[in-house]
PDB file of N, CA and C in Angstrom:
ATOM      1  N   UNK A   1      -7.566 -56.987 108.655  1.00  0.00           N
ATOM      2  CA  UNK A   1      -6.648 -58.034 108.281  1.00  0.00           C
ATOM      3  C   UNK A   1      -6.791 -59.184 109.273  1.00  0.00           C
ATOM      4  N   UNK A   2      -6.533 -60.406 108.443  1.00  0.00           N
ATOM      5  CA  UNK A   2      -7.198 -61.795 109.407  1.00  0.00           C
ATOM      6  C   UNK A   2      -5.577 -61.853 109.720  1.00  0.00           C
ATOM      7  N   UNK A   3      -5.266 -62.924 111.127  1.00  0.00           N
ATOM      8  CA  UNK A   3      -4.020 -63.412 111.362  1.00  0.00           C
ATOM      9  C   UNK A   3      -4.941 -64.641 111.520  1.00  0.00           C
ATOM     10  N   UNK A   4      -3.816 -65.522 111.048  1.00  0.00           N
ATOM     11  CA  UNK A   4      -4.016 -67.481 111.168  1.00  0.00           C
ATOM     12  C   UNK A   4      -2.678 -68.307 111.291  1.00  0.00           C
ATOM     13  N   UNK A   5      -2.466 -68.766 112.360  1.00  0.00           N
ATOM     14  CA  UNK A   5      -1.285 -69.435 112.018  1.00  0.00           C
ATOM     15  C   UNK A   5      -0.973 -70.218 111.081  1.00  0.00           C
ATOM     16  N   UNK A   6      -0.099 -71.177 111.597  1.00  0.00           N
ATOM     17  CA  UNK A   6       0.734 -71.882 110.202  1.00  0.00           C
ATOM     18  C   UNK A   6      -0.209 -72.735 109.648  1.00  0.00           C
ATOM     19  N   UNK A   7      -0.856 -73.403 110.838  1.00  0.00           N
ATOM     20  CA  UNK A   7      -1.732 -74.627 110.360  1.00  0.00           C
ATOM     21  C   UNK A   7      -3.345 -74.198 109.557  1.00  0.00           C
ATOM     22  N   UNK A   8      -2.980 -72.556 109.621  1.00  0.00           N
ATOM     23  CA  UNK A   8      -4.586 -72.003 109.434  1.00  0.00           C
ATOM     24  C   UNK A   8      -5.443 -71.523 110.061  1.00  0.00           C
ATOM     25  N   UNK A   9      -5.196 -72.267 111.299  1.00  0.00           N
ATOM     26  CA  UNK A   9      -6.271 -71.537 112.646  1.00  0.00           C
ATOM     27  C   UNK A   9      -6.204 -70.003 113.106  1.00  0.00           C
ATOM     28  N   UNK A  10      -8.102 -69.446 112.295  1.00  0.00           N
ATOM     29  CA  UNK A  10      -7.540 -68.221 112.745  1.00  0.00           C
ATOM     30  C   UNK A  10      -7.729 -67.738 114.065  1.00  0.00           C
ATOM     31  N   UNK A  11      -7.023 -66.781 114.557  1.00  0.00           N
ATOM     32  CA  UNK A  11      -6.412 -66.599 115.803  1.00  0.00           C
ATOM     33  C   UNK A  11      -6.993 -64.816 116.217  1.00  0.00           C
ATOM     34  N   UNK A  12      -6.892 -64.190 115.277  1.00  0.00           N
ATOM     35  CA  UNK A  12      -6.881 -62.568 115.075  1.00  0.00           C
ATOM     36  C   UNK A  12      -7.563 -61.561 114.443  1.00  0.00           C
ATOM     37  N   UNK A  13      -7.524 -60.347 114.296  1.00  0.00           N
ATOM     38  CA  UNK A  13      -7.912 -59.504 113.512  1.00  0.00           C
ATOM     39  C   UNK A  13      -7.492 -58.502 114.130  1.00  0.00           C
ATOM     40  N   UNK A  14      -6.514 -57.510 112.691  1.00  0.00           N
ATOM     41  CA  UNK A  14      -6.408 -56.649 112.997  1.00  0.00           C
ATOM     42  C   UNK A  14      -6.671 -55.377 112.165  1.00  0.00           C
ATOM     43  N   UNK A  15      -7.296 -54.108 112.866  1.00  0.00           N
ATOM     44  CA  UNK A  15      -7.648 -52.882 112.304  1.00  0.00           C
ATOM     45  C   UNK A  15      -6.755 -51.865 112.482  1.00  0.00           C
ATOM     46  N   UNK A  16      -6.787 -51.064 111.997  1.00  0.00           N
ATOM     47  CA  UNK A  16      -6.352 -49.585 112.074  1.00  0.00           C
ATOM     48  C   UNK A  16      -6.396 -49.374 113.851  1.00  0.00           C
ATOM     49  N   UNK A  17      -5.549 -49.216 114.619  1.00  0.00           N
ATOM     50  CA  UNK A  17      -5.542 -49.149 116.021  1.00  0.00           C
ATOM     51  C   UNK A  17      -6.476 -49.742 116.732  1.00  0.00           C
ATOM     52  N   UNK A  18      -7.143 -50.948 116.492  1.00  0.00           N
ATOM     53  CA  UNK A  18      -7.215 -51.864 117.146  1.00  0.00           C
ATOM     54  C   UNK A  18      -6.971 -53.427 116.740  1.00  0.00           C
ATOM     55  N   UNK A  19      -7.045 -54.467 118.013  1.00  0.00           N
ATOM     56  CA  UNK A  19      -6.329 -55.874 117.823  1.00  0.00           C
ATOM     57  C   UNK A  19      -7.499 -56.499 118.254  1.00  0.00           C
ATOM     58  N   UNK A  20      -8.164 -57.166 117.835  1.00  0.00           N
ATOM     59  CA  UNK A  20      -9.349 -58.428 118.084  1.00  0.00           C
ATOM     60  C   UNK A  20      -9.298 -59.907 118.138  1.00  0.00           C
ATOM     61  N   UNK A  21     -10.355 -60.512 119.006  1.00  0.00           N
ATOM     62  CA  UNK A  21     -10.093 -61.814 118.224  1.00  0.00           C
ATOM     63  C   UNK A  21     -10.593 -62.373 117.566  1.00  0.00           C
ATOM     64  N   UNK A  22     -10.209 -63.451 116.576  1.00  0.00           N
ATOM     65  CA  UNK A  22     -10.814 -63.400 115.130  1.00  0.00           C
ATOM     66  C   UNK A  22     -12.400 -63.224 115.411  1.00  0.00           C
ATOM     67  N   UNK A  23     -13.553 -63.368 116.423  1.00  0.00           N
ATOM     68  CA  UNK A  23     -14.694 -63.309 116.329  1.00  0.00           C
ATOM     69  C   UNK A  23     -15.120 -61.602 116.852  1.00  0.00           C
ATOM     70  N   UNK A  24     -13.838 -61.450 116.835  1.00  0.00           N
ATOM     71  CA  UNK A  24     -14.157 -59.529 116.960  1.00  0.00           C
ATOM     72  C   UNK A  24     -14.445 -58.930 118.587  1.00  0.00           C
ATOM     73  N   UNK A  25     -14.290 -59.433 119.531  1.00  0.00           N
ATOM     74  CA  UNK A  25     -14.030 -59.056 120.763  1.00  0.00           C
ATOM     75  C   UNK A  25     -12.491 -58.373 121.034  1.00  0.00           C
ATOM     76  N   UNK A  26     -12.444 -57.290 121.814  1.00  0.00           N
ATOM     77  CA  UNK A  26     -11.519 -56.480 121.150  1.00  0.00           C
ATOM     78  C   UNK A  26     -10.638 -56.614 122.473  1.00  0.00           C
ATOM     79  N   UNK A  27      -8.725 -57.080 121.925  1.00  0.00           N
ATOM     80  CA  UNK A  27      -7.704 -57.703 122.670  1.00  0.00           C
ATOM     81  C   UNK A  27      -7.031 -56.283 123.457  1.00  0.00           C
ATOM     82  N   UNK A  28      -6.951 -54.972 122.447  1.00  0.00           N
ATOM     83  CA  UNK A  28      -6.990 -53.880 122.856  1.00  0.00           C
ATOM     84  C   UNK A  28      -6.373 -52.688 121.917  1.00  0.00           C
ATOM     85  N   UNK A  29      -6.168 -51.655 122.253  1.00  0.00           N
ATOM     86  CA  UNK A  29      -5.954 -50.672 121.098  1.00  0.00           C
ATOM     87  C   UNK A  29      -4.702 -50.112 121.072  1.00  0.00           C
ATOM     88  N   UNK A  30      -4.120 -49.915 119.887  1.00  0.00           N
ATOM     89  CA  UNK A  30      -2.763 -49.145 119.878  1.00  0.00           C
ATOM     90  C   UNK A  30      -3.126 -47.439 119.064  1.00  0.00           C
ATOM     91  N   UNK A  31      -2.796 -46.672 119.687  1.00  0.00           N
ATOM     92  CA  UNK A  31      -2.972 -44.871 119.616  1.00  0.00           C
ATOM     93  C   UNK A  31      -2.092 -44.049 119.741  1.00  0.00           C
ATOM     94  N   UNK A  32      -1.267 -43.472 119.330  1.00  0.00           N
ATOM     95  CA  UNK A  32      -0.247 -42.912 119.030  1.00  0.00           C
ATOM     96  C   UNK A  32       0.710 -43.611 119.724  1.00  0.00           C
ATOM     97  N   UNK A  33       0.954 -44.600 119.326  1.00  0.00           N
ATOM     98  CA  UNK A  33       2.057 -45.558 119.777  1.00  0.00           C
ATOM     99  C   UNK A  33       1.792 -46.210 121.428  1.00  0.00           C
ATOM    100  N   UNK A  34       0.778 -45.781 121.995  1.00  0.00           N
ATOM    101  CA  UNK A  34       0.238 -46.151 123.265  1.00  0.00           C
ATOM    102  C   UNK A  34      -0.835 -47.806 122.882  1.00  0.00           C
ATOM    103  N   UNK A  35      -0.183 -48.551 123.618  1.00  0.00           N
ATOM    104  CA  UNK A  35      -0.874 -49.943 123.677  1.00  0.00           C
ATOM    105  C   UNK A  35      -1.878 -50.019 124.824  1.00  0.00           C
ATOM    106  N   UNK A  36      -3.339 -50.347 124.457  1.00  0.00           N
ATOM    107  CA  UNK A  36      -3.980 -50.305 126.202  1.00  0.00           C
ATOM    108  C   UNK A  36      -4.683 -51.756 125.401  1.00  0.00           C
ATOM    109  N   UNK A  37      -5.190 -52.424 126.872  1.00  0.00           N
ATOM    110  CA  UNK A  37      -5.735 -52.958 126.782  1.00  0.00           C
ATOM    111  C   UNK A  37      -7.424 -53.003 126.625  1.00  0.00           C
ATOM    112  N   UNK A  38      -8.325 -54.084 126.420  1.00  0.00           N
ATOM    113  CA  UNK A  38     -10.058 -53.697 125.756  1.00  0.00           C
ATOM    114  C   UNK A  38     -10.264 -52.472 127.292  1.00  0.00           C
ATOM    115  N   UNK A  39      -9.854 -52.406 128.291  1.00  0.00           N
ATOM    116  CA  UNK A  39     -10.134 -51.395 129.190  1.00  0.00           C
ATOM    117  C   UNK A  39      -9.614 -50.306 129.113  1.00  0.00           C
ATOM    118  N   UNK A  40      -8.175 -49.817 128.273  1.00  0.00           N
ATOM    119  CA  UNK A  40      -8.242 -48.684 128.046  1.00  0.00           C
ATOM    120  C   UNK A  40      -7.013 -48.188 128.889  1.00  0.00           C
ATOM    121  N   UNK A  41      -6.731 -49.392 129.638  1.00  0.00           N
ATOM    122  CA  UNK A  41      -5.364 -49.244 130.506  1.00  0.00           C
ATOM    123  C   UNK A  41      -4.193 -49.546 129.705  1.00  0.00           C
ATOM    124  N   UNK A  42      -2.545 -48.738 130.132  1.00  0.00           N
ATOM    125  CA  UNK A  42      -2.071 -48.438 129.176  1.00  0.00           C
ATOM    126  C   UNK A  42      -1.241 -49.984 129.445  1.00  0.00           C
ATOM    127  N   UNK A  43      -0.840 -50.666 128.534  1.00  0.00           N
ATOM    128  CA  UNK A  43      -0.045 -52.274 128.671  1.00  0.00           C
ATOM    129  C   UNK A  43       1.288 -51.595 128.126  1.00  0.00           C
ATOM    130  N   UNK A  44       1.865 -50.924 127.373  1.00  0.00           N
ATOM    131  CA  UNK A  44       2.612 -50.305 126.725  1.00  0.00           C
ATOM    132  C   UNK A  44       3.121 -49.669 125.495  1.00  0.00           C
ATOM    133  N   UNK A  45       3.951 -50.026 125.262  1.00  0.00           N
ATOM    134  CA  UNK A  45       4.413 -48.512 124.039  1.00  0.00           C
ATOM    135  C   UNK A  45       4.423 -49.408 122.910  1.00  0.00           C
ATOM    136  N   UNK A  46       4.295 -48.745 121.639  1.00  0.00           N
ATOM    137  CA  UNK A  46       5.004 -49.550 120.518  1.00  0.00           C
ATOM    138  C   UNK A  46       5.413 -47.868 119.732  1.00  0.00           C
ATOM    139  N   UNK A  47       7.204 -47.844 119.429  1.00  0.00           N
ATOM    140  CA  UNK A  47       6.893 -46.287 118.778  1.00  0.00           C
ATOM    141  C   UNK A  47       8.185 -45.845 118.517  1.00  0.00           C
ATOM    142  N   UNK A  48       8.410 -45.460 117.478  1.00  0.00           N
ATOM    143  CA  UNK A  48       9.712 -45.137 117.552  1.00  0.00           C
ATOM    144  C   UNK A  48      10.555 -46.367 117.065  1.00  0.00           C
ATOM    145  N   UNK A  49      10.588 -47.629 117.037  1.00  0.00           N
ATOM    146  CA  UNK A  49      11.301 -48.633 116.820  1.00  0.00           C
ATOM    147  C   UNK A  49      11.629 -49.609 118.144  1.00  0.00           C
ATOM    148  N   UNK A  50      11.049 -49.085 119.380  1.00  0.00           N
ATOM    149  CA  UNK A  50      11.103 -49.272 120.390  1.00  0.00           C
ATOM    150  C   UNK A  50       9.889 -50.114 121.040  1.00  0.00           C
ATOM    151  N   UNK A  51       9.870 -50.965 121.564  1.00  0.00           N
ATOM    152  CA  UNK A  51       8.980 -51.810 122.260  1.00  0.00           C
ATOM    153  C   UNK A  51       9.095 -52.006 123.818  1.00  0.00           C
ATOM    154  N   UNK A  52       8.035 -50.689 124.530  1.00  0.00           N
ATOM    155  CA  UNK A  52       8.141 -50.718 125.569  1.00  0.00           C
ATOM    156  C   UNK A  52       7.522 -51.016 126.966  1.00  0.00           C
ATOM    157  N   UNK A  53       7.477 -51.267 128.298  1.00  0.00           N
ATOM    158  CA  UNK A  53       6.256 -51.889 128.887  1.00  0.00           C
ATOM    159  C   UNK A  53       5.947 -50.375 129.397  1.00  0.00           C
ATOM    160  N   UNK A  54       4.509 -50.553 130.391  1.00  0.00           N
ATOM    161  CA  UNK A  54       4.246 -49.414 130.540  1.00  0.00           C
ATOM    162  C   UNK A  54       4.810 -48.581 131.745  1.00  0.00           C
ATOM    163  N   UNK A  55       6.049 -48.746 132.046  1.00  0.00           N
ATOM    164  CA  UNK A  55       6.908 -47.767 132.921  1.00  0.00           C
ATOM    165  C   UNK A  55       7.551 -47.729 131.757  1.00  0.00           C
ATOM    166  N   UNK A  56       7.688 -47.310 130.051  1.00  0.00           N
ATOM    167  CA  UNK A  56       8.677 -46.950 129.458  1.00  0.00           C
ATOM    168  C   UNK A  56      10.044 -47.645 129.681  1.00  0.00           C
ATOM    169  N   UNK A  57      10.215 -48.719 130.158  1.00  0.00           N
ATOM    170  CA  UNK A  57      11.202 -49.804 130.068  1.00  0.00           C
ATOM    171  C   UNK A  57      11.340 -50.665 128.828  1.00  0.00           C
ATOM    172  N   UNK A  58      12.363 -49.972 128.296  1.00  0.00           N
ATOM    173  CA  UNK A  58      12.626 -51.082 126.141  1.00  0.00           C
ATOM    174  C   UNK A  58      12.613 -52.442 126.721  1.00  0.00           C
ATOM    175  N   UNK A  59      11.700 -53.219 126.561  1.00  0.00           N
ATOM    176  CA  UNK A  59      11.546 -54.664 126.394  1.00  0.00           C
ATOM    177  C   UNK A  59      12.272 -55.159 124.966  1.00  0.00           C
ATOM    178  N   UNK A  60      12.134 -54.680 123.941  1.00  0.00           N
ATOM    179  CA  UNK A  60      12.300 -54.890 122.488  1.00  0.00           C
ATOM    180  C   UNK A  60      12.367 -53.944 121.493  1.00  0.00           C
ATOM    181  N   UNK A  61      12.766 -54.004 120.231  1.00  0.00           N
ATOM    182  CA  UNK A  61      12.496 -52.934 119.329  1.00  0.00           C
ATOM    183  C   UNK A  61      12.237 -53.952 117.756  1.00  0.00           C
ATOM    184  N   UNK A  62      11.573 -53.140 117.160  1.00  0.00           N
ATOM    185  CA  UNK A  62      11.403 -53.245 115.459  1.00  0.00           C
ATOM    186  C   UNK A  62      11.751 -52.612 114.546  1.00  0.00           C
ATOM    187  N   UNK A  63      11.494 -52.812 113.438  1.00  0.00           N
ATOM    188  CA  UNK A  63      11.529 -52.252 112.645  1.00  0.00           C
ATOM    189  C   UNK A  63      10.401 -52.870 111.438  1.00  0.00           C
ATOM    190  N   UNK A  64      10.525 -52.245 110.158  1.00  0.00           N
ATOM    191  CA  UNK A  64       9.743 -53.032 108.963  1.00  0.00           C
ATOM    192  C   UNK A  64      10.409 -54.525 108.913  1.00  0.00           C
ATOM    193  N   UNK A  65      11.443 -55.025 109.137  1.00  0.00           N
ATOM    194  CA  UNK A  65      12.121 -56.149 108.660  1.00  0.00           C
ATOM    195  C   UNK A  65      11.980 -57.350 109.803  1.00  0.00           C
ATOM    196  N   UNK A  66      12.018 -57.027 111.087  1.00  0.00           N
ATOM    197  CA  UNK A  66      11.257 -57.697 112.295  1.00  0.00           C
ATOM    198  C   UNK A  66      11.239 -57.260 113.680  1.00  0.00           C
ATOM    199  N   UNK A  67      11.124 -58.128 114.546  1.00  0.00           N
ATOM    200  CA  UNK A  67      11.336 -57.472 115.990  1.00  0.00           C
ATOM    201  C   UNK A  67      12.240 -58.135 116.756  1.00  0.00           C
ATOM    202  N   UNK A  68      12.944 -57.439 117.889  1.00  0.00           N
ATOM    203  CA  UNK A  68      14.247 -57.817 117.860  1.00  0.00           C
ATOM    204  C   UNK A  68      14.188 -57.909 119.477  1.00  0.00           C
ATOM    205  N   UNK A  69      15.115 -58.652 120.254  1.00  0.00           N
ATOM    206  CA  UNK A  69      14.797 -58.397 121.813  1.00  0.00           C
ATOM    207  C   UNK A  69      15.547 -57.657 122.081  1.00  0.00           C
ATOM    208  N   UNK A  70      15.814 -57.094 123.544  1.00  0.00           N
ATOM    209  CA  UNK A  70      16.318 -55.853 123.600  1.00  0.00           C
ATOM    210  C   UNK A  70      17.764 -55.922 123.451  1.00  0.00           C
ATOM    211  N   UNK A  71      18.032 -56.948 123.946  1.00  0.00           N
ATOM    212  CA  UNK A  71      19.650 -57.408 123.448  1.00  0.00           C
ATOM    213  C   UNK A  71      20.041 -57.064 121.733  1.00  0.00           C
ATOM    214  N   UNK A  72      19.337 -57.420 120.996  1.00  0.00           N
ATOM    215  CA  UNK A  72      19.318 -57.232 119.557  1.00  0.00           C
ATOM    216  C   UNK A  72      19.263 -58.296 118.553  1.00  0.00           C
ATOM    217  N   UNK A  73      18.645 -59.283 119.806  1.00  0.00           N
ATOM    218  CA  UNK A  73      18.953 -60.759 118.607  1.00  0.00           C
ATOM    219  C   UNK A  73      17.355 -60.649 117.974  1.00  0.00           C
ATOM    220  N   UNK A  74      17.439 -61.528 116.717  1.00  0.00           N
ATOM    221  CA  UNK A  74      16.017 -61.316 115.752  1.00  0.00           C
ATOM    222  C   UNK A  74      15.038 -62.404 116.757  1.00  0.00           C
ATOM    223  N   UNK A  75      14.313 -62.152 117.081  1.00  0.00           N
ATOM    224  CA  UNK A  75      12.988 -62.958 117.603  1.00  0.00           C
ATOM    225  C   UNK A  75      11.952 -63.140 116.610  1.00  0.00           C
ATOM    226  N   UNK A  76      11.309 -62.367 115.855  1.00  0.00           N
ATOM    227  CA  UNK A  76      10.597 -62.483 114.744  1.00  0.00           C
ATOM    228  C   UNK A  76      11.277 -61.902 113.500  1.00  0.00           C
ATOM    229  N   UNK A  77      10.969 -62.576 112.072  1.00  0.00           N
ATOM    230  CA  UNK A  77      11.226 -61.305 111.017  1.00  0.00           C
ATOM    231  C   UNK A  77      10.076 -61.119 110.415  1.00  0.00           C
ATOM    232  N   UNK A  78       9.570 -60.256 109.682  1.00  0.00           N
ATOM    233  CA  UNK A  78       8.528 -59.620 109.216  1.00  0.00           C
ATOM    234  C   UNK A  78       8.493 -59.697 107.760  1.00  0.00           C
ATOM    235  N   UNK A  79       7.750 -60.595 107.142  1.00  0.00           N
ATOM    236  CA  UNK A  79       7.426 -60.757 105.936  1.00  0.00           C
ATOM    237  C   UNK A  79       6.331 -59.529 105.406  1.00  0.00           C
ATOM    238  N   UNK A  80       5.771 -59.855 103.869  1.00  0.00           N
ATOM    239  CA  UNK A  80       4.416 -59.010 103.669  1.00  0.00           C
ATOM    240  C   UNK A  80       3.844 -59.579 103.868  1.00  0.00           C
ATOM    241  N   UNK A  81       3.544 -60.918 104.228  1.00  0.00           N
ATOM    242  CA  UNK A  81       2.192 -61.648 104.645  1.00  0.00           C
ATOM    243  C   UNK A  81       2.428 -62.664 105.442  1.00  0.00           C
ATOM    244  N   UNK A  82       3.488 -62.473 105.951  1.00  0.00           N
ATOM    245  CA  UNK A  82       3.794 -63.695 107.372  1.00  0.00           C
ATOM    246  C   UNK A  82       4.584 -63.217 108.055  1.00  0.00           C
ATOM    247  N   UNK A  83       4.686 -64.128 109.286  1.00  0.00           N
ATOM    248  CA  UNK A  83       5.462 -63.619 110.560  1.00  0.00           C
ATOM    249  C   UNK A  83       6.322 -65.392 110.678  1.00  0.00           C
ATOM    250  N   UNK A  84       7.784 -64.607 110.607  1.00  0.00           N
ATOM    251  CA  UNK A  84       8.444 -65.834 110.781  1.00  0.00           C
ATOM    252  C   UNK A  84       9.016 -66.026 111.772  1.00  0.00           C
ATOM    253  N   UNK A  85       9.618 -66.664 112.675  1.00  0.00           N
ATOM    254  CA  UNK A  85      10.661 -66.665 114.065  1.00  0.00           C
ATOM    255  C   UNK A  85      12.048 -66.639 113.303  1.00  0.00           C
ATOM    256  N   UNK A  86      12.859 -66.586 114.510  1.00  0.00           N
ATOM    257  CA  UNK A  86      14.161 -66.196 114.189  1.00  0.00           C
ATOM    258  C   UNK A  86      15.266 -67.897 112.946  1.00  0.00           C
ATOM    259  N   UNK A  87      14.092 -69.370 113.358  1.00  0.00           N
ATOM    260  CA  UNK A  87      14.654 -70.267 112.362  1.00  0.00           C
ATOM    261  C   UNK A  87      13.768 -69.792 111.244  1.00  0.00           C
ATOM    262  N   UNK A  88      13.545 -68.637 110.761  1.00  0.00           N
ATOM    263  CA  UNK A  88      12.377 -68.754 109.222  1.00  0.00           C
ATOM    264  C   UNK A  88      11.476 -69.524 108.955  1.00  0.00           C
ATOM    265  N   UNK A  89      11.196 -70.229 110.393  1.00  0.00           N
ATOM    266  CA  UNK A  89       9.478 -71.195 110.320  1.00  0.00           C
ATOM    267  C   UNK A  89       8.174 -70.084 110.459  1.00  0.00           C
ATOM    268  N   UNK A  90       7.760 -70.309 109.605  1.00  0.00           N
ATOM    269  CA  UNK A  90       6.655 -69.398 109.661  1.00  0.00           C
ATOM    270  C   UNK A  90       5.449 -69.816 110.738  1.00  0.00           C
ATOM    271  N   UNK A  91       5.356 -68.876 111.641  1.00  0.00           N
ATOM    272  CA  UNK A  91       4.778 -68.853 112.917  1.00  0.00           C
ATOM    273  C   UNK A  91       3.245 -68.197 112.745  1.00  0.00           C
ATOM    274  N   UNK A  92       2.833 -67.094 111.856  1.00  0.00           N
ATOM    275  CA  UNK A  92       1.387 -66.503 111.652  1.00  0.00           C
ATOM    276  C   UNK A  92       1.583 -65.921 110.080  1.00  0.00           C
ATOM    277  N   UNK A  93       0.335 -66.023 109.735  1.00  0.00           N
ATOM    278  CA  UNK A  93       0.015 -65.913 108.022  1.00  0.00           C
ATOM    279  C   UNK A  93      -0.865 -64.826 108.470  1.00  0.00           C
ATOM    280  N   UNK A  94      -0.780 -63.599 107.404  1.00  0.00           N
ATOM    281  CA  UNK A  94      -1.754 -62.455 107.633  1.00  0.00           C
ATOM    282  C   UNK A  94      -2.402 -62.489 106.076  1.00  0.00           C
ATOM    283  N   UNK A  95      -3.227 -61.443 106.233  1.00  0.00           N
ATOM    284  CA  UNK A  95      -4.504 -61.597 105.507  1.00  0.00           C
ATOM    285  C   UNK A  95      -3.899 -60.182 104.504  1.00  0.00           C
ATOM    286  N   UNK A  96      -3.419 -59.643 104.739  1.00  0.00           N
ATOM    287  CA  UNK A  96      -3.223 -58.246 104.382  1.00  0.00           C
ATOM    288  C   UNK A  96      -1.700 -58.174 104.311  1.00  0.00           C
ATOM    289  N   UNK A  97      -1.152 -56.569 104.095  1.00  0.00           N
ATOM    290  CA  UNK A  97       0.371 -56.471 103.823  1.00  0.00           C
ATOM    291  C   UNK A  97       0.753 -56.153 105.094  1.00  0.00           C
ATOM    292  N   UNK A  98       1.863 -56.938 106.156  1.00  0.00           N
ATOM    293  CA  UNK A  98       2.621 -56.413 107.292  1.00  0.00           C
ATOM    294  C   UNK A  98       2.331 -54.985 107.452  1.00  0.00           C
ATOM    295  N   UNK A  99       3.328 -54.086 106.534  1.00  0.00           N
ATOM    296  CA  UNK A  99       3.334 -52.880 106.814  1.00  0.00           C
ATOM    297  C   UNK A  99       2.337 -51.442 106.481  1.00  0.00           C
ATOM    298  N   UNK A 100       1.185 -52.224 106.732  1.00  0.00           N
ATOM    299  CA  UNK A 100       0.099 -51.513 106.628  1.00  0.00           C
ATOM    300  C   UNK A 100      -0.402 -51.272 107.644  1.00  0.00           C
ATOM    301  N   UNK A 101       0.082 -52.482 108.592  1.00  0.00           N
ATOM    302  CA  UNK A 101      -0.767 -52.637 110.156  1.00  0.00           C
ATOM    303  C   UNK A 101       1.072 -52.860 111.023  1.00  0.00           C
ATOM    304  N   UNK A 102       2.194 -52.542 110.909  1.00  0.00           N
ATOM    305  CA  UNK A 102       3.173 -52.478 111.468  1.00  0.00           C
ATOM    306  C   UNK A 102       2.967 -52.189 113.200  1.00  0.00           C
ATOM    307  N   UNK A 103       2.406 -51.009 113.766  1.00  0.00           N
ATOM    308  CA  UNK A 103       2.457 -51.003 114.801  1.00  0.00           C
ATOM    309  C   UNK A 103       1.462 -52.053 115.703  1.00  0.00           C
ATOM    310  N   UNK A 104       0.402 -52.095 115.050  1.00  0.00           N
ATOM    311  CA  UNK A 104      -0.607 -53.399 115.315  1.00  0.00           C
ATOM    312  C   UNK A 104      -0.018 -54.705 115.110  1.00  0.00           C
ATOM    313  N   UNK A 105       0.730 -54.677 114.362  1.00  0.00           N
ATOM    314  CA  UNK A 105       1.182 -56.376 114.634  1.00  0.00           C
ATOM    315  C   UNK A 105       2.118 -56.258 115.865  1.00  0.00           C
ATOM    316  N   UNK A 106       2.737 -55.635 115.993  1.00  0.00           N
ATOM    317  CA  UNK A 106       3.975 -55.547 116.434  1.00  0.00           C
ATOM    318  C   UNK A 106       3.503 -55.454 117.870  1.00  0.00           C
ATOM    319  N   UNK A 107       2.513 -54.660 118.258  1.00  0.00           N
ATOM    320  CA  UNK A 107       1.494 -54.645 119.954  1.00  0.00           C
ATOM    321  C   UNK A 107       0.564 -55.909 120.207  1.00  0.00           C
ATOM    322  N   UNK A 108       0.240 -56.569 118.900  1.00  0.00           N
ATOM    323  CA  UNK A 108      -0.395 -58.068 119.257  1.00  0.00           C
ATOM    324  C   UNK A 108       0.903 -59.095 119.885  1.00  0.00           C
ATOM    325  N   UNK A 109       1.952 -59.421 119.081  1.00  0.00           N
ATOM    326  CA  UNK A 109       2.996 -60.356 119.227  1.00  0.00           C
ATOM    327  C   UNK A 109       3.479 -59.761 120.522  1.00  0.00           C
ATOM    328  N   UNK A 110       3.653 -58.729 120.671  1.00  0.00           N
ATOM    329  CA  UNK A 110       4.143 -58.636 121.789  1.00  0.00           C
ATOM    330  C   UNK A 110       3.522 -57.934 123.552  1.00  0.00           C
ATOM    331  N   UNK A 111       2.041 -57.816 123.297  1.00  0.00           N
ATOM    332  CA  UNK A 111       1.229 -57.807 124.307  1.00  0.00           C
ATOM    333  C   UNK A 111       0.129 -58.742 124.616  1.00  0.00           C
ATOM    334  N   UNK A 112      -0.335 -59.299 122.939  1.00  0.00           N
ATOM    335  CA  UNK A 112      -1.734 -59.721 123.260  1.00  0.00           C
ATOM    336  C   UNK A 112      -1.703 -61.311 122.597  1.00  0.00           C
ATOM    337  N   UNK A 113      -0.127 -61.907 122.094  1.00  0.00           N
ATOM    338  CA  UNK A 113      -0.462 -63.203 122.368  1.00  0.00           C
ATOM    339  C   UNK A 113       0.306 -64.106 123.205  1.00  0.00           C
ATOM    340  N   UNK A 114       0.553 -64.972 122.537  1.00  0.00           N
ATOM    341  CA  UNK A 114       1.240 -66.153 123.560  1.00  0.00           C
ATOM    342  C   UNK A 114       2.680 -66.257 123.131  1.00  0.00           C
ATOM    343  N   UNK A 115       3.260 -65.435 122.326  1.00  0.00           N
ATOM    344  CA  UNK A 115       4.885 -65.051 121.692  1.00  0.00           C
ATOM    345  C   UNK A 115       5.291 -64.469 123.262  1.00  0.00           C
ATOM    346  N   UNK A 116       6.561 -64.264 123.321  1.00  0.00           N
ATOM    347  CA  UNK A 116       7.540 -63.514 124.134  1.00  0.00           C
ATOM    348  C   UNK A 116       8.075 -63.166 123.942  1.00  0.00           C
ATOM    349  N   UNK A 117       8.954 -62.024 124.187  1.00  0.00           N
ATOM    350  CA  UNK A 117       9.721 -61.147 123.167  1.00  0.00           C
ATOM    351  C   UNK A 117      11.301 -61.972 124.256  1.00  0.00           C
TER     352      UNK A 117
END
């Protein structure tokens, strides 16, 4: 699945437990809910509904509908083919259905780009 933002520029790719960038150099992998980076070191969790760094500290949580900061306010919501911020401006266009790649989006936005949870 391609990610492109609003304006089109693509930015991403994402597979089945791993996150690339769109020319396929790899940002890093998510594995049973373990986020590492292209080295294999662990950056953190995505699992459970929980979004965590890698001392297991909840930074954030999700769900199918979006991701939330740890306080509980909406930071992203989760479309089937876009990623909106909390005003419903659509922030990234995907290529594929959200919840096919749920834990992969959810370890890009919140490890491997320029979002903040």
């Amino acid at each position: 699945m391609y990610v492109t933002t609003s304006s089109g520029s693509a930015i991403a790719r994402i597979e089945r437990g791993r996150v690339m960038t769109y020319s396929g150099s790899t940002l890093g992998y998510v594995e049973g809910g373990r986020v590492m980076n292209s080295s294999r070191n662990t950056v953190g969790f995505v699992e459970k509904g929980y979004i965590m760094n890698s001392s297991r500290n909840i930074i954030g949580r999700y769900d199918r509908y979006g991701i939330y900061t740890s306080s509980g306010s909406t930071r992203f919501r989760i479309r089937s083919s876009s990623i909106e911020d909390a005003g419903s401006n659509t922030v990234l266009r995907l290529s594929g259905n959200a919840s096919d790649y749920l834990e992969e989006i959810v370890a890009y936005i919140a490890f491997f780009s320029d979002f903040h949870l």
